[in-house]
Structure formats: structure tokens, C-alpha cells
N, C-alpha and C. Protein backbone atom coordinates (compact mmCIF):
# COMPACT_ATOMS: atom_id res chain seq x y z
N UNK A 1 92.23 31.65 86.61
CA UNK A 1 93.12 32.52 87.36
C UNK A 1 93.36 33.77 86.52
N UNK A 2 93.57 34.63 87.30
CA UNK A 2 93.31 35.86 86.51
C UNK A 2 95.60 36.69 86.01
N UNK A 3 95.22 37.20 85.23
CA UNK A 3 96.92 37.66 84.70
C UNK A 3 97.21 38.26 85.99
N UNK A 4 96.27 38.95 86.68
CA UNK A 4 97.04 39.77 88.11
C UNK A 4 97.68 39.00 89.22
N UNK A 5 96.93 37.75 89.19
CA UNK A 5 97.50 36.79 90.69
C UNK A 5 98.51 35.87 90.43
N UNK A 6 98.83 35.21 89.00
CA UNK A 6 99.40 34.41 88.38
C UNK A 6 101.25 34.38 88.59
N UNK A 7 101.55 35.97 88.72
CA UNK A 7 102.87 36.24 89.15
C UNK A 7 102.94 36.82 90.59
N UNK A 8 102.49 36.28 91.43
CA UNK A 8 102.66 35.83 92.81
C UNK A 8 104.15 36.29 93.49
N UNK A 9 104.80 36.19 94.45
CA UNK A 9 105.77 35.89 95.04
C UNK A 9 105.78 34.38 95.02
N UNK A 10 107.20 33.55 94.89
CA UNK A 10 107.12 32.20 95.11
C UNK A 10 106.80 31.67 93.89
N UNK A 11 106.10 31.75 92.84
CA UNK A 11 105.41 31.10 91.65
C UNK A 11 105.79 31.63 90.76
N UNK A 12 107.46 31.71 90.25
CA UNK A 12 107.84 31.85 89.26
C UNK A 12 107.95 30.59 88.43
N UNK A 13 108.62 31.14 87.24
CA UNK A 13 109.16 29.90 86.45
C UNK A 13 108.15 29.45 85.35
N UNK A 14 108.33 28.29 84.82
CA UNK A 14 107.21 27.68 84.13
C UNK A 14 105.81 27.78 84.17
N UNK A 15 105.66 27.21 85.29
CA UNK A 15 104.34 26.58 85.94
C UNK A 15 103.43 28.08 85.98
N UNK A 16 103.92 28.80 86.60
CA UNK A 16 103.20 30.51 86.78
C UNK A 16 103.34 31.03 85.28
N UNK A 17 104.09 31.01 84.07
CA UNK A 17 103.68 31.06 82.65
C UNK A 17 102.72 30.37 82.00
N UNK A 18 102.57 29.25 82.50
CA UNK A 18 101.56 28.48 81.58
C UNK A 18 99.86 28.91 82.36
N UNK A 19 100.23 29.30 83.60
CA UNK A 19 98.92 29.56 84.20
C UNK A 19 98.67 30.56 84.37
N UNK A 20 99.58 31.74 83.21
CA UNK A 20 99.49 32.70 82.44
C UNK A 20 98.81 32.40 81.55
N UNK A 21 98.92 31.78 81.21
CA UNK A 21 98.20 31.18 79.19
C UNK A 21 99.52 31.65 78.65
N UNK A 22 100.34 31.28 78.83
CA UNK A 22 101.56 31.90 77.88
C UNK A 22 101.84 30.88 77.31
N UNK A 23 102.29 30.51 76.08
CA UNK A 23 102.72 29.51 74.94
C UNK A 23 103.98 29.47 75.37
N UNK A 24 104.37 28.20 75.54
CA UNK A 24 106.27 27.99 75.89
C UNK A 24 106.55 26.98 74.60
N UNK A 25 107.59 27.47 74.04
CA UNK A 25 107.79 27.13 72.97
C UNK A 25 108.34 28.24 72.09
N UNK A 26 109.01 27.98 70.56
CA UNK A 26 109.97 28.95 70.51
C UNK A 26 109.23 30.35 69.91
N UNK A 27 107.79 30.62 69.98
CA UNK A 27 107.16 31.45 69.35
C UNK A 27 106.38 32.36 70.42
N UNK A 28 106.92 32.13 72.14
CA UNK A 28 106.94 32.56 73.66
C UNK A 28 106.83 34.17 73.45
N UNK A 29 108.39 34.49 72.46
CA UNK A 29 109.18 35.73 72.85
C UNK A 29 107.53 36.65 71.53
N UNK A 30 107.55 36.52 70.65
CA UNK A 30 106.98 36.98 69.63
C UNK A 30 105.33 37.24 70.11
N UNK A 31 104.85 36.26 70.82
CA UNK A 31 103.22 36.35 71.57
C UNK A 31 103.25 37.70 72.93
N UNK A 32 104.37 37.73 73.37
CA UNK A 32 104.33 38.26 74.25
C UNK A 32 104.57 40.00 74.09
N UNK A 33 105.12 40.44 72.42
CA UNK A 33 105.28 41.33 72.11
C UNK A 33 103.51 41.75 71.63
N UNK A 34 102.86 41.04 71.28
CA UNK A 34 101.41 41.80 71.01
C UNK A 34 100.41 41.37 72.34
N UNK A 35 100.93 40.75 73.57
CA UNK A 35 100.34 40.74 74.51
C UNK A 35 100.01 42.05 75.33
N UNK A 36 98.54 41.61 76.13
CA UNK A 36 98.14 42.56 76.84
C UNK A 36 98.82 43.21 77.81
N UNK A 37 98.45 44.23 78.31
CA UNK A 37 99.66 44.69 79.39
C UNK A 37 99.55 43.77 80.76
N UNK A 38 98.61 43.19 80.93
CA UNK A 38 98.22 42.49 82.48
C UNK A 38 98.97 41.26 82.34
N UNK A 39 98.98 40.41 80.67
CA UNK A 39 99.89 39.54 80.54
C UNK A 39 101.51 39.86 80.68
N UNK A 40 101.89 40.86 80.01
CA UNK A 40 103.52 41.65 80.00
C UNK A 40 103.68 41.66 81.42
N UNK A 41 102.72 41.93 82.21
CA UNK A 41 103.25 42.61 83.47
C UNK A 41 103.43 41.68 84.10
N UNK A 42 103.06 40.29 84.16
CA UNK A 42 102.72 38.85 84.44
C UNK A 42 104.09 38.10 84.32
N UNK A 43 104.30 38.71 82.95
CA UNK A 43 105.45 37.69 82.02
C UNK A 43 106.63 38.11 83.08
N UNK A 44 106.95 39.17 83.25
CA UNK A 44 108.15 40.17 83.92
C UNK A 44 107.62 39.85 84.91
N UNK A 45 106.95 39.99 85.72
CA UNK A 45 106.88 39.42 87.37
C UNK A 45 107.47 37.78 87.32
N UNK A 46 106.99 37.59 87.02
CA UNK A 46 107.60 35.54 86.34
C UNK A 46 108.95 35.47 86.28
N UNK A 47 109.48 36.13 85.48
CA UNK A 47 110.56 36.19 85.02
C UNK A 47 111.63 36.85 85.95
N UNK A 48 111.15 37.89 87.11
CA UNK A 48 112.13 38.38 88.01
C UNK A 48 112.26 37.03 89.20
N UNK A 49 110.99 36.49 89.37
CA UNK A 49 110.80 35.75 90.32
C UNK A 49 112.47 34.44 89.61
N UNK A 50 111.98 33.95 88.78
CA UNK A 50 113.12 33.16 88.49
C UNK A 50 114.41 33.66 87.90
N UNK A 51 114.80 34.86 88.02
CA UNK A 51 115.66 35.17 87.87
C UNK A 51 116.52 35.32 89.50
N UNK A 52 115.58 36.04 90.56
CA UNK A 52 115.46 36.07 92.10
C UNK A 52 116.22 34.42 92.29
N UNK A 53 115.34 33.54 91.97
CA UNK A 53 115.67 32.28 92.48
C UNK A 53 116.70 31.38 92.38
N UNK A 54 117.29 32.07 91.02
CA UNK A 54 118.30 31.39 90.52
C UNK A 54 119.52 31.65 90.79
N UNK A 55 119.49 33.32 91.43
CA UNK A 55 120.51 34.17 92.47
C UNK A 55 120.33 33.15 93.61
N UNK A 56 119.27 32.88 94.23
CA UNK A 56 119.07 32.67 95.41
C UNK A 56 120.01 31.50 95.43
N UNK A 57 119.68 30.09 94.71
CA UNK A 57 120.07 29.24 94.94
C UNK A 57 121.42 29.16 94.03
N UNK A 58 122.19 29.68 93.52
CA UNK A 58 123.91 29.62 92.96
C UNK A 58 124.30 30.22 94.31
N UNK A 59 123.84 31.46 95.41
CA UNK A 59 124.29 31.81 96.69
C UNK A 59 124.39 30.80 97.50
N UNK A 60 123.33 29.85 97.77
CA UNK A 60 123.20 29.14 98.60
C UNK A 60 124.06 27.88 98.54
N UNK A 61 124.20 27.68 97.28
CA UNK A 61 125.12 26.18 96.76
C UNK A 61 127.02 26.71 97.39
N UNK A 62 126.93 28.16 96.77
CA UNK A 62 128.42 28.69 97.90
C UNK A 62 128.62 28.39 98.68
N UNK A 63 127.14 29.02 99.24
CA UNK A 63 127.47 28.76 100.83
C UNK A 63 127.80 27.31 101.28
N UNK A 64 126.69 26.55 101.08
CA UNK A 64 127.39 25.14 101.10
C UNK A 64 128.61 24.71 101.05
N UNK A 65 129.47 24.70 99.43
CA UNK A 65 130.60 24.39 99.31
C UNK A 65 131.52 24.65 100.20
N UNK A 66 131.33 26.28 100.87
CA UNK A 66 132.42 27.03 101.59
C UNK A 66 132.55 26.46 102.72
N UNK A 67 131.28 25.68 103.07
CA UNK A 67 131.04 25.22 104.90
C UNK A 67 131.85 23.91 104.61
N UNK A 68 131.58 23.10 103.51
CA UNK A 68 132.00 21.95 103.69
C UNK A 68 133.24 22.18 103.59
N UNK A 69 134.30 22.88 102.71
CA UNK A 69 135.58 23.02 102.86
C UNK A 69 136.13 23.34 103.86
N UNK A 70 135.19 24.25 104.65
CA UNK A 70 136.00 24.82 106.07
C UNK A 70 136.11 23.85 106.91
N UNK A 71 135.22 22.76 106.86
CA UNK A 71 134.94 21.28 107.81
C UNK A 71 136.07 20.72 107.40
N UNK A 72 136.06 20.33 106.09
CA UNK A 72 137.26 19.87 105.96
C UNK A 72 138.68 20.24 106.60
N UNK A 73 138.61 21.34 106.27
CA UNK A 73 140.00 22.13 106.79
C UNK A 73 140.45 21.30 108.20
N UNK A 74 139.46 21.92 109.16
CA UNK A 74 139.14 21.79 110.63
C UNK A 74 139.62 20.45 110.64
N UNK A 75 138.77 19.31 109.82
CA UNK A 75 139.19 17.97 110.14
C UNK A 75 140.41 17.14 109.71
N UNK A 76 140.78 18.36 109.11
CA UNK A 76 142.21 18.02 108.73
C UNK A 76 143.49 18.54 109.71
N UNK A 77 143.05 19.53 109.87
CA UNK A 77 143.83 20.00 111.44
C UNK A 77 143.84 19.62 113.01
N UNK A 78 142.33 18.85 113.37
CA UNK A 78 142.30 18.36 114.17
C UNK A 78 143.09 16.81 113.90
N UNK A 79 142.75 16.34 112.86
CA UNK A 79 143.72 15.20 112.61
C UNK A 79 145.21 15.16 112.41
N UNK A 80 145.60 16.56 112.41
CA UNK A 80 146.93 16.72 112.51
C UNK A 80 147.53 16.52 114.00
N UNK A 81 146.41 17.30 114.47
CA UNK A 81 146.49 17.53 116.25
C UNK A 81 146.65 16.12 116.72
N UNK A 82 145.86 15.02 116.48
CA UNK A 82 146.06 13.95 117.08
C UNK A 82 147.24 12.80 116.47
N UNK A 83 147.66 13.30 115.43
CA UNK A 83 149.10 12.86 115.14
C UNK A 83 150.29 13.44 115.91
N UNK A 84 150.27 14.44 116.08
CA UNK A 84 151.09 15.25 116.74
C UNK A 84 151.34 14.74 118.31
N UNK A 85 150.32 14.35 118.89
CA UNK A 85 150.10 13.90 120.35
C UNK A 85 150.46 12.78 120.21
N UNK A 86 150.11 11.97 119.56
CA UNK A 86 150.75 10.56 119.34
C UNK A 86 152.12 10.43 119.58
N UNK A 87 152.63 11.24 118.68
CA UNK A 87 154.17 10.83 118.79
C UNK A 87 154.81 11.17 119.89
């Protein structure tokens, strides 16, 4: 696979570094300073991608939380409602 296709949309993270040829491990940051530019440009496409993703999904886990609390809410008010009728 060539350094140009390797940082893809979708194929960040690890997996798209190593199929960089990039060394992971703590000597990553130092290889990548005498790397080629097709690799650099690789490394930083990689690296936005999981940076992208990691926005993506702390947004999405919100969103979640927020829905389930609002359910809650609701089912706490409708259960008020049917106490209320009761009596």
C-alpha cells in the first residue's frame, strides 16, 4: 500500500499507521521527524482522522446520556400523572 492511500477517510488510528510502516512505540514521534513527506502527510491525515473520531464519538455518548435523562424525566412525570389520578 502506498503512503498516499493509507490515510484514507475512515482509516484512522493505529491500524492506518502501521500500514504506514510507522513504528508505534516510544521512538514513533522521533522517526517521523526524518520521515518522508508522503509519510508526514500520512502521519497527519491519521492523526486528524482520530482526532475527528474521538470528537465524533464523546458528541455522540452526550447525545445519548441527554436522551436517556430526558426519558427518564418523562417517565418520571408520567408516573407522577398516574399517581395523581389514582387518588
Amino acid at each position: 500500500m502506498s503512503y498516499e492511500t493509507c490515510g484514507t477517510p475512515g482509516r484512522g488510528g493505529t491500524r492506518a499507521l502501521q500500514r504506514c510502516g510507522v513504528a508505534l512505540g516510544s521512538r514513533t514521534v522521533d522517526h517521523h521527524v526524518m520521515a518522508p513527506p508522503a509519510l508526514r502527510a500520512c502521519v497527519r491525515v491519521c492523526m486528524q482522522n482520530a482526532l475527528w473520531s474521538a470528537k465524533r464519538n464523546r458528541d455522540r455518548i452526550s447525545e445519548i446520556i441527554n436522551y436517556l435523562e430526558r426519558n427518564m424525566l418523562e417517565l418520571d412525570e408520567a408516573a407522577g400523572e398516574e399517581d395523581a389520578g389514582e387518588a
